[in-house]
C-alpha atoms as a PDB file:
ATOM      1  CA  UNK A   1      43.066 -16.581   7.391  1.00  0.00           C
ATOM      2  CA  UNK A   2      44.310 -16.263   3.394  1.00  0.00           C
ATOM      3  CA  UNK A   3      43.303 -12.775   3.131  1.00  0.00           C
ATOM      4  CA  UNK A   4      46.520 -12.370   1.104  1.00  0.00           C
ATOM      5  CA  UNK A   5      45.526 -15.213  -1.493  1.00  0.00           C
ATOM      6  CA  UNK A   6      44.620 -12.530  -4.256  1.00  0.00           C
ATOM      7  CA  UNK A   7      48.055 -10.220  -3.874  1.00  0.00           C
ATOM      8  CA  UNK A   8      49.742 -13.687  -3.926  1.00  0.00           C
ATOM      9  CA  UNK A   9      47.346 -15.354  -7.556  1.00  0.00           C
ATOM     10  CA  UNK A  10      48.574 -11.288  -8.877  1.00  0.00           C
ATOM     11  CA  UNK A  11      52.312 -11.906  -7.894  1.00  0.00           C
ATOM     12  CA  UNK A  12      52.396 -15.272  -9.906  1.00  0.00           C
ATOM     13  CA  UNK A  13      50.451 -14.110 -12.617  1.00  0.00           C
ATOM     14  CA  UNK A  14      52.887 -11.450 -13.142  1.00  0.00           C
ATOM     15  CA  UNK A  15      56.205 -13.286 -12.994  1.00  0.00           C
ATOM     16  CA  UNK A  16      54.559 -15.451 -15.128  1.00  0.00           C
ATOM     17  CA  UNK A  17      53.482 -12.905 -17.774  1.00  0.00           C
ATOM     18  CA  UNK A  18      57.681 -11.667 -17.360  1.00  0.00           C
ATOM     19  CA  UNK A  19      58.882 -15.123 -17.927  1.00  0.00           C
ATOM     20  CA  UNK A  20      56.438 -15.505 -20.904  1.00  0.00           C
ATOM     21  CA  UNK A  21      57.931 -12.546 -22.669  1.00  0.00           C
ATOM     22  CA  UNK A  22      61.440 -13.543 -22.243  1.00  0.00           C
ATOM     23  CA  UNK A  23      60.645 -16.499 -23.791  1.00  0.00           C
ATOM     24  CA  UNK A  24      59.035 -15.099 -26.685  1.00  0.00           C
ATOM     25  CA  UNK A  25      61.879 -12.394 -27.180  1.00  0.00           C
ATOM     26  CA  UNK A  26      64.497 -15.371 -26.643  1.00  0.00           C
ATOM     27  CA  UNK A  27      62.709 -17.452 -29.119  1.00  0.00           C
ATOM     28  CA  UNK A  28      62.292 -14.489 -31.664  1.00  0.00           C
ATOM     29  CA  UNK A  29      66.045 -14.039 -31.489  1.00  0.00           C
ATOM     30  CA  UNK A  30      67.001 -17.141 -32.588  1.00  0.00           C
ATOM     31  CA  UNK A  31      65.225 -17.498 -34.916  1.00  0.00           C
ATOM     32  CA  UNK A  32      66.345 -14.486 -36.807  1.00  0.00           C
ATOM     33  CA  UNK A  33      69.838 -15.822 -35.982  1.00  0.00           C
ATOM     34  CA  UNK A  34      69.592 -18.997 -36.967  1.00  0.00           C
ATOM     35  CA  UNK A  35      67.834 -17.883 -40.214  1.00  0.00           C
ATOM     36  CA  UNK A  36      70.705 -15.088 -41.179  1.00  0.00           C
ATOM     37  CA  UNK A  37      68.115 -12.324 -40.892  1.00  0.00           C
ATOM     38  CA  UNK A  38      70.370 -10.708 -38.242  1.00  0.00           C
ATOM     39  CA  UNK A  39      74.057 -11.728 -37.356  1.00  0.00           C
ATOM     40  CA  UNK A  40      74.069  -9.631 -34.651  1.00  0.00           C
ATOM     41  CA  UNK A  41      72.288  -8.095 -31.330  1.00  0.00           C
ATOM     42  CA  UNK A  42      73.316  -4.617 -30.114  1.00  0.00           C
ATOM     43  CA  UNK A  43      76.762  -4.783 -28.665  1.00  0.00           C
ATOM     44  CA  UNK A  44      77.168  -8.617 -28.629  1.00  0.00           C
ATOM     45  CA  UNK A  45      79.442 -10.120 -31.273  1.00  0.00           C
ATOM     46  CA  UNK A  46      81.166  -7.178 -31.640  1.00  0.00           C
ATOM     47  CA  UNK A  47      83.319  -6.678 -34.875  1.00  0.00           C
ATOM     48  CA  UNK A  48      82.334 -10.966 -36.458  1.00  0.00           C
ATOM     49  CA  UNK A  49      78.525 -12.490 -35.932  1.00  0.00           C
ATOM     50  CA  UNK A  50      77.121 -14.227 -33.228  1.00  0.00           C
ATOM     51  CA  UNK A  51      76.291 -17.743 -34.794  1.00  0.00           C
ATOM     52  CA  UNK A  52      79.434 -17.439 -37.137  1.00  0.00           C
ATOM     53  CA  UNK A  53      80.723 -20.101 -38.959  1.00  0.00           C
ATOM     54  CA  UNK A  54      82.415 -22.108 -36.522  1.00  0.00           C
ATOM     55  CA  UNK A  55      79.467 -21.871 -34.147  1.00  0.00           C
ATOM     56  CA  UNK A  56      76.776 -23.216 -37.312  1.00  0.00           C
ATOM     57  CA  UNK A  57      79.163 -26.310 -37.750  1.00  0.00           C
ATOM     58  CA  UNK A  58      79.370 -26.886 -34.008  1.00  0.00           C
ATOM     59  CA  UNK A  59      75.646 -27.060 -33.451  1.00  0.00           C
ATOM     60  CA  UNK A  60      75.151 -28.912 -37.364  1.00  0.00           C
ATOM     61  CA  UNK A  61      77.831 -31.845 -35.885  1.00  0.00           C
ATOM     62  CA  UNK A  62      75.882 -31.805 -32.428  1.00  0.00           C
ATOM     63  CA  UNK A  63      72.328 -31.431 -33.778  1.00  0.00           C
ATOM     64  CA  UNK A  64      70.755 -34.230 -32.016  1.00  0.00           C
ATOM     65  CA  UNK A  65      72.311 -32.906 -28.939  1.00  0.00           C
ATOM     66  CA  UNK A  66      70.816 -30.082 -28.781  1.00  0.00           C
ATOM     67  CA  UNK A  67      67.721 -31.302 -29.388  1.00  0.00           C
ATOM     68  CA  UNK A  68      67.401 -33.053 -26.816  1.00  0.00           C
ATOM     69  CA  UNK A  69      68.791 -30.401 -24.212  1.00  0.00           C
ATOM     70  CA  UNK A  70      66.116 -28.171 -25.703  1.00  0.00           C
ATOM     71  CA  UNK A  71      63.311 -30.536 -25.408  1.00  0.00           C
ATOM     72  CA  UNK A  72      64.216 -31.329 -21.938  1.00  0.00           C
ATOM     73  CA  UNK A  73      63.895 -27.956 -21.012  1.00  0.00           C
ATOM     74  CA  UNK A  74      60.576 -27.613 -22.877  1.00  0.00           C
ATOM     75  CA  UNK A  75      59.590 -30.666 -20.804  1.00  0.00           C
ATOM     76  CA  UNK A  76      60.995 -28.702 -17.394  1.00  0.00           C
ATOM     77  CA  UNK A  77      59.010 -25.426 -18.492  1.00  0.00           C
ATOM     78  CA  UNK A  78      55.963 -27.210 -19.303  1.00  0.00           C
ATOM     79  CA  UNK A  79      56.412 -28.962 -16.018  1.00  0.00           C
ATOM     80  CA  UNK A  80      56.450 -25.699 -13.969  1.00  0.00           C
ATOM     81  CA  UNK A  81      53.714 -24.261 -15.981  1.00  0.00           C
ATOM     82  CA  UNK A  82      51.379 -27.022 -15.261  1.00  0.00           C
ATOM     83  CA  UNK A  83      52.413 -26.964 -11.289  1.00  0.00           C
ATOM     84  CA  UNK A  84      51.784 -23.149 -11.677  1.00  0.00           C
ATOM     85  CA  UNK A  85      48.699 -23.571 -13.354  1.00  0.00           C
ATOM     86  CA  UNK A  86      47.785 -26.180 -10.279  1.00  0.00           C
ATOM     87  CA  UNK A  87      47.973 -23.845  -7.827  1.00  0.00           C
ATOM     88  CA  UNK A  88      45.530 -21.437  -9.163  1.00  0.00           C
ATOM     89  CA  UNK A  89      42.744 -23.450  -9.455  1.00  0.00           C
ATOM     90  CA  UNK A  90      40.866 -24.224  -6.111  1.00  0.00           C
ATOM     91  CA  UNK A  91      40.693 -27.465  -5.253  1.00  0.00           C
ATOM     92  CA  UNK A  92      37.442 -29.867  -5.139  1.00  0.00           C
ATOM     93  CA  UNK A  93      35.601 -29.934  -2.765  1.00  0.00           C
ATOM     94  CA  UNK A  94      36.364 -33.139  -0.200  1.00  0.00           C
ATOM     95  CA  UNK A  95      32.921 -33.439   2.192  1.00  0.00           C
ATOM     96  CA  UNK A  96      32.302 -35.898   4.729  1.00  0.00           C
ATOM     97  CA  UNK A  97      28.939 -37.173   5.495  1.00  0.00           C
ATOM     98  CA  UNK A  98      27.862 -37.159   9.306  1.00  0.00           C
ATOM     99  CA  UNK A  99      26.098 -39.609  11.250  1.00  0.00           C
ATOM    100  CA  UNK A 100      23.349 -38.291  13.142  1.00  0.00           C
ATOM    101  CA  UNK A 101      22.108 -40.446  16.372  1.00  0.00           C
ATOM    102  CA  UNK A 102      18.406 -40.512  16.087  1.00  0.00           C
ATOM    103  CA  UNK A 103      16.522 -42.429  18.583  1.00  0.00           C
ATOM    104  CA  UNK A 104      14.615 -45.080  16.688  1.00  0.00           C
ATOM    105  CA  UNK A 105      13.248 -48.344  16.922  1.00  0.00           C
ATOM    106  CA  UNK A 106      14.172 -48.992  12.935  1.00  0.00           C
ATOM    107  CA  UNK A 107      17.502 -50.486  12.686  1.00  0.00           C
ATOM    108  CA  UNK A 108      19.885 -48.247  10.601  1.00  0.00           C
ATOM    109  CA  UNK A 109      22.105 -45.280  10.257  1.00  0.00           C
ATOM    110  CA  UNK A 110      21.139 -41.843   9.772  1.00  0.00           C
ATOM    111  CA  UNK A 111      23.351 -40.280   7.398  1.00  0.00           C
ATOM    112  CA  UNK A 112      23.285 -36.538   6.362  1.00  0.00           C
ATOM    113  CA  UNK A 113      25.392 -35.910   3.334  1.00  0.00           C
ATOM    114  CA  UNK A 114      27.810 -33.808   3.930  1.00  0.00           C
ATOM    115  CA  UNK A 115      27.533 -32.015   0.545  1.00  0.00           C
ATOM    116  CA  UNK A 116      24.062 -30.740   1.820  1.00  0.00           C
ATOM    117  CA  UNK A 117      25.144 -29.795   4.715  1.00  0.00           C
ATOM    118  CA  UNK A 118      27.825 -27.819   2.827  1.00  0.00           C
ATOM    119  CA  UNK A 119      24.844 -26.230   0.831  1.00  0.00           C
ATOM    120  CA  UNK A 120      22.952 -25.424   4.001  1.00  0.00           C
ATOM    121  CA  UNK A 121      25.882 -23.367   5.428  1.00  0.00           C
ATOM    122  CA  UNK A 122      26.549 -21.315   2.348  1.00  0.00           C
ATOM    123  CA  UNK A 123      22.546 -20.323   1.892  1.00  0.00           C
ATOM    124  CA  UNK A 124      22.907 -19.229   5.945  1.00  0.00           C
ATOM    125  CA  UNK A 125      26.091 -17.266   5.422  1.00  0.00           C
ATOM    126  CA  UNK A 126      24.760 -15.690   2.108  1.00  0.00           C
ATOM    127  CA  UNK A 127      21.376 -14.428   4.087  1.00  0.00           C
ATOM    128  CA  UNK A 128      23.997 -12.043   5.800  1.00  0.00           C
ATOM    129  CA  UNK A 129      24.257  -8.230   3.718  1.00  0.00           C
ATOM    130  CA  UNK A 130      27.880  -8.230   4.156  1.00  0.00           C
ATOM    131  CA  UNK A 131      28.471 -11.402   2.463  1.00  0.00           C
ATOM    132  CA  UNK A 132      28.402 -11.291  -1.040  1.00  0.00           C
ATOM    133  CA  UNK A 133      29.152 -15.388  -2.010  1.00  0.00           C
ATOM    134  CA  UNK A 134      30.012 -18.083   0.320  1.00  0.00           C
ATOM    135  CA  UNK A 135      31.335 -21.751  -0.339  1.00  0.00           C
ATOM    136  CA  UNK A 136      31.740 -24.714   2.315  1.00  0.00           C
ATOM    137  CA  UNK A 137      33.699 -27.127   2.615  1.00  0.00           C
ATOM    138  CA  UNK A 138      32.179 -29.842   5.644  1.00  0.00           C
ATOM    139  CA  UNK A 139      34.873 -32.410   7.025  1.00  0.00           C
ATOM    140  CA  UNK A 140      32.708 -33.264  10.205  1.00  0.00           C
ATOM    141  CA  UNK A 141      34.870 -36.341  10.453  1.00  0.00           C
ATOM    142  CA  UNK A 142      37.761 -34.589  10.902  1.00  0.00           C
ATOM    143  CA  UNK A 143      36.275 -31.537  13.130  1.00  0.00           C
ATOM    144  CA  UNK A 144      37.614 -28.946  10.306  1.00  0.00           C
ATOM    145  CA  UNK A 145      35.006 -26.636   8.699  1.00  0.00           C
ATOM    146  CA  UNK A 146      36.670 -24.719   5.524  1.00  0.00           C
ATOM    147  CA  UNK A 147      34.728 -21.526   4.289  1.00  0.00           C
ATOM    148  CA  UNK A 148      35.591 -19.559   1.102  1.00  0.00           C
ATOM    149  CA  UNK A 149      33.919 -16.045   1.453  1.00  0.00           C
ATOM    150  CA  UNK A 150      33.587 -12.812  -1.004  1.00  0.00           C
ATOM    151  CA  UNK A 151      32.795  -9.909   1.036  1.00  0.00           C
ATOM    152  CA  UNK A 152      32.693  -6.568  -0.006  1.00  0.00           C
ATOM    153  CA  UNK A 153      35.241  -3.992   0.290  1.00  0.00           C
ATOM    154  CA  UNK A 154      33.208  -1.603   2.111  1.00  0.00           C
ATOM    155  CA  UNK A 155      32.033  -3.728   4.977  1.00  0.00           C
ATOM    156  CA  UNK A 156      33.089  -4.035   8.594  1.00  0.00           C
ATOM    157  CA  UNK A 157      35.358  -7.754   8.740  1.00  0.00           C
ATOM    158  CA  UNK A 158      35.389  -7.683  11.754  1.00  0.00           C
ATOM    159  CA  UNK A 159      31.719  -7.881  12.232  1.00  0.00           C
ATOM    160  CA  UNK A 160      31.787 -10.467   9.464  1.00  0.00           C
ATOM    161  CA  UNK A 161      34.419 -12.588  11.146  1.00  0.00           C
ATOM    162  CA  UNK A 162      33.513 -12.010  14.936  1.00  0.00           C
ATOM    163  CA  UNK A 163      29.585 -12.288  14.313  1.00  0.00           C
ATOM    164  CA  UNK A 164      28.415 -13.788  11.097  1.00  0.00           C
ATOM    165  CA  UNK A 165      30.402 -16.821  10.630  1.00  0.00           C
ATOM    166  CA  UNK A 166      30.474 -17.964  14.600  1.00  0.00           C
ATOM    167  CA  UNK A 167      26.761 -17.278  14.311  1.00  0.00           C
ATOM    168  CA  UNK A 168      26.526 -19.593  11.048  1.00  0.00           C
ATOM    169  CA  UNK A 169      29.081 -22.147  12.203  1.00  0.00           C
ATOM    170  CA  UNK A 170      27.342 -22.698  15.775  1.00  0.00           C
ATOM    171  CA  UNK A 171      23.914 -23.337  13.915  1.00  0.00           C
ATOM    172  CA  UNK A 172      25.730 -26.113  11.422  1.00  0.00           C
ATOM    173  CA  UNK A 173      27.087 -27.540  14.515  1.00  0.00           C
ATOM    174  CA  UNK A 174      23.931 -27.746  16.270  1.00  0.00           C
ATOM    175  CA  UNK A 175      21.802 -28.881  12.973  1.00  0.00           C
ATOM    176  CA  UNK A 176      24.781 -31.633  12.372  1.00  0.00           C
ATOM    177  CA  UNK A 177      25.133 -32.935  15.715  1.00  0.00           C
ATOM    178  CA  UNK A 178      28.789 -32.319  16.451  1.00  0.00           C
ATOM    179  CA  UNK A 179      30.243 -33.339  19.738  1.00  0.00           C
ATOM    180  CA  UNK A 180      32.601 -30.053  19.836  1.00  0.00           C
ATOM    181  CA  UNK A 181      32.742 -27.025  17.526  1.00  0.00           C
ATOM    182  CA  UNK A 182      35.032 -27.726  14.088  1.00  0.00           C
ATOM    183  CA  UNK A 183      38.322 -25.797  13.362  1.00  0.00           C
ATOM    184  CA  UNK A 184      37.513 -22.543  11.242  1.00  0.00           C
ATOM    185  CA  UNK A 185      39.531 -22.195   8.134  1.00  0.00           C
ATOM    186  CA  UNK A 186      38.404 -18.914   6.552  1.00  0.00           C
ATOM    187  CA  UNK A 187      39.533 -17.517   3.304  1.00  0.00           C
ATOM    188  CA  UNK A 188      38.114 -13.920   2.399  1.00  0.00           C
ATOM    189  CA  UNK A 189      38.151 -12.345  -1.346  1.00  0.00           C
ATOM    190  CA  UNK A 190      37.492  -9.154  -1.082  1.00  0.00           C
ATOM    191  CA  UNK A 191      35.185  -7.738  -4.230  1.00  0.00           C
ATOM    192  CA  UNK A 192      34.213  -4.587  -4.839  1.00  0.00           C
ATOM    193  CA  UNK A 193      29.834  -3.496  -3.838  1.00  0.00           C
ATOM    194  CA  UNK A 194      29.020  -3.878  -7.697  1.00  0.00           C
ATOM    195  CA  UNK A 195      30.273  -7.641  -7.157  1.00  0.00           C
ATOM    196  CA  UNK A 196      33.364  -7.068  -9.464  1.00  0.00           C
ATOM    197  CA  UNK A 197      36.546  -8.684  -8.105  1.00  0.00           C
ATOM    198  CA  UNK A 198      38.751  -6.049  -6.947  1.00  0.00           C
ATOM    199  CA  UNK A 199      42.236  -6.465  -8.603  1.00  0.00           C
END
């Protein structure tokens, strides 16, 4: 179960947001040091300036230099951003079709998409009061069975976890043939009655 998942998205989006802003101050900063608008910040550079004249001519001769260090780490921060940025968005759905053997005198395959079986499941799970949204993912071929569900805060889990989705997932497995019952992989979001996502 990823009950968790939300407290976890909240964590990162908040070191994130901290990161951001000592960016921004950093950036701010040198700016108005490298511009002359301040020589100084608070107790550092005591009685001279902080980008004094020996400092200017070292980063004037090494220019180049530091470009390049500071466009590598642009490249590194961009890097993590877009691995961050990865991680919070759920990934596509991957279904599997299933083969159904139908007795028949036609030569062929029957072949239920798996995609509609998906669809099936979430319509069955979403008849249920206690569950507010549901999404499927079906990988029959593998046995696993991966449901995202919102339920609301004020419901009993237990009687969503312990009744609803066995009952759901036992009727998919009957409808789509299975030989055994798939692997569960539940992952609840918790939202408040009105619907709103609870934060």
């Amino acid at each position: 179960m990823k009950r968790d998942h939300a407290k976890q998205v909240q964590r990162d989006r908040a070191v994130l947001g901290g990161l951001g802003v000592v960016l921004a101050t950093l950036a701010v900063l040198l700016t108005l040091l490298h511009t002359g608008v301040v020589d100084r910040i608070g107790p550092f550079g005591g009685e001279g300036q902080v980008l004094d004249a020996e400092l200017r001519a070292h980063l004037e001769r090494n220019e180049m230099t530091w470009q390049l260090i500071v466009f590598g780490i642009g490249l590194v921060l961009v890097a993590l951003g877009a691995w961050w940025l990865r991680g919070q968005i759920p990934p596509l759905p991957d279904h599997q079709d299933v083969q159904l053997e139908v007795p028949s005198e036609v030569p062929g395959e029957t072949i239920v998409s798996g995609r509609a079986l998906a669809r099936a499941l979430e319509d069955d799970l979403r008849r249920d009061d206690d569950v507010a949204d549901a999404r499927a993912e079906v990988r029959a071929a593998d046995g696993q069975l991966r449901l995202r569900l919102s339920v609301p805060t004020d419901v009993d889990l237990d009687h969503v976890l312990g009744e609803v989705v066995p009952a759901a997932v036992d009727r998919f497995a009957l409808v789509s043939d299975l030989a055994s019952p798939p692997d569960i992989e539940v992952e609840l979001r918790l939202v408040a009655p009105t619907g709103r996502t609870v934060r």
